[in-house]
N, C-alpha and C. Protein backbone atom coordinates (compact mmCIF):
# COMPACT_ATOMS: atom_id res chain seq x y z
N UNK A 1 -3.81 7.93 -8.24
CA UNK A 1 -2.68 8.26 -7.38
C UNK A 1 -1.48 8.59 -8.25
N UNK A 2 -0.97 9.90 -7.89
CA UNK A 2 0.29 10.09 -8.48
C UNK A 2 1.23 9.74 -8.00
N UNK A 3 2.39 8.75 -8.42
CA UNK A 3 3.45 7.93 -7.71
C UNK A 3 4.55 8.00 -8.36
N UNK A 4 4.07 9.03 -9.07
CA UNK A 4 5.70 9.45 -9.85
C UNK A 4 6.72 10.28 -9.13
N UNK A 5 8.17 10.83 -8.99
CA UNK A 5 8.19 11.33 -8.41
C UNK A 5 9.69 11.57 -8.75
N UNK A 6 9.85 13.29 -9.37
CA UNK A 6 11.01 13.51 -9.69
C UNK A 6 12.28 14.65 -9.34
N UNK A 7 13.38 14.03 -9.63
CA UNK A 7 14.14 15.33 -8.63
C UNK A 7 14.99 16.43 -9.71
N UNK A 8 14.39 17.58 -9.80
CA UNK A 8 15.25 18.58 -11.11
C UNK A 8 15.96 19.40 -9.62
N UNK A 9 16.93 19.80 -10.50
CA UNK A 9 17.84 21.25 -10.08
C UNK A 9 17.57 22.05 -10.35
N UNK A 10 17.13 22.70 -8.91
CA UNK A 10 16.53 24.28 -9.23
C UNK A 10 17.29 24.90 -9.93
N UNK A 11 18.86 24.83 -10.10
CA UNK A 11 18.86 26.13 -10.83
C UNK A 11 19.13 26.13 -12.40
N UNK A 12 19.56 24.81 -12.87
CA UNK A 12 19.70 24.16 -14.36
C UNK A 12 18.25 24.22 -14.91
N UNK A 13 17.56 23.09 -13.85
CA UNK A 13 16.33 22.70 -14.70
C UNK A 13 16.67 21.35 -15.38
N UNK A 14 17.79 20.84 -14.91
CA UNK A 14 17.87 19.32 -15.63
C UNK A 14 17.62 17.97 -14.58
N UNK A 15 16.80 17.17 -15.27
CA UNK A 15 16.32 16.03 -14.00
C UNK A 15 17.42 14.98 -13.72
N UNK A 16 17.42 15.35 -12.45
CA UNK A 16 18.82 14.10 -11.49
C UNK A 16 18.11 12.90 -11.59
N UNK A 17 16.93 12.75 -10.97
CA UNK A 17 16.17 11.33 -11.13
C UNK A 17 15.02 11.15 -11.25
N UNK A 18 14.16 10.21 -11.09
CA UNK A 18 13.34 10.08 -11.76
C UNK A 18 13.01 8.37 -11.09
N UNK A 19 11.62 8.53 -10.01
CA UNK A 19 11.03 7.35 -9.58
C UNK A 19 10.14 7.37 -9.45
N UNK A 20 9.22 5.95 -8.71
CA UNK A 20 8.07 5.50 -8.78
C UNK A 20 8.39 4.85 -7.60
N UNK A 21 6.92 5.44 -6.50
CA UNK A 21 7.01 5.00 -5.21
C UNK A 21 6.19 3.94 -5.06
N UNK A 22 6.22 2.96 -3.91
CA UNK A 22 6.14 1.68 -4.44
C UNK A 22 5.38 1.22 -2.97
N UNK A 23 3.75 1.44 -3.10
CA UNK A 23 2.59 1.44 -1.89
C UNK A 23 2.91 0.36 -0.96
N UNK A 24 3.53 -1.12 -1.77
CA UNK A 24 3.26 -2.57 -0.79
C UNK A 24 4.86 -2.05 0.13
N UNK A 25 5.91 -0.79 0.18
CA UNK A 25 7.03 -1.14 0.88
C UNK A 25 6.68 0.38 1.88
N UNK A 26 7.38 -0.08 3.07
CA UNK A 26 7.02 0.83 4.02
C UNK A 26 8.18 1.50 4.28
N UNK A 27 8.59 2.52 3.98
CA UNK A 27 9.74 3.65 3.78
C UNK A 27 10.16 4.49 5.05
N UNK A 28 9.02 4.27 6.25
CA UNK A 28 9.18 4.78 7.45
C UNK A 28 9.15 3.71 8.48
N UNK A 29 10.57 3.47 9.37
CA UNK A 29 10.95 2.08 10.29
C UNK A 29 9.59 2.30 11.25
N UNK A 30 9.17 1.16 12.17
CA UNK A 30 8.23 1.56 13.07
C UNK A 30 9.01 1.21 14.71
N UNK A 31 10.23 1.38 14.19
CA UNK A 31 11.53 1.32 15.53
C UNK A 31 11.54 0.00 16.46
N UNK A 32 10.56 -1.13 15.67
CA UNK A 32 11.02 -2.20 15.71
C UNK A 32 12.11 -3.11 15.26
N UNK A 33 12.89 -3.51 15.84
CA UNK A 33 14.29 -4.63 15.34
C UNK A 33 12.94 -5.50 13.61
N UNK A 34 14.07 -5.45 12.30
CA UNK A 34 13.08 -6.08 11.62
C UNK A 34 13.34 -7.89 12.17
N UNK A 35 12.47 -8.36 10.99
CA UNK A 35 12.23 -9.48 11.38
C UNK A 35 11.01 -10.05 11.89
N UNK A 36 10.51 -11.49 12.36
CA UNK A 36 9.40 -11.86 12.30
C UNK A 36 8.95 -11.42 13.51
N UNK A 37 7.84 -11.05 14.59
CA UNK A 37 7.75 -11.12 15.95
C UNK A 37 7.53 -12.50 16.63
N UNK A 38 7.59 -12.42 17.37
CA UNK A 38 7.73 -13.29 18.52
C UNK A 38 6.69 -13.94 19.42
């Protein structure tokens, strides 16, 4: 799995950032209030 994941400027060509996505965290809400359920 590639989990690298980086951001250049198209028009320089110089890299703004530079990460690693991270499988155990869930990056999309499931429009539940967080917290434990009930």
């Amino acid at each position: 799995q590639d989990l690298d994941i980086r951001i250049i400027d198209a028009a320089t060509g110089e890299l703004l950032r530079e990460l690693v996505l991270d499988t155990t965290h869930r990056y999309q809400g499931t429009g539940k209030p967080p917290g434990p359920t009930r």
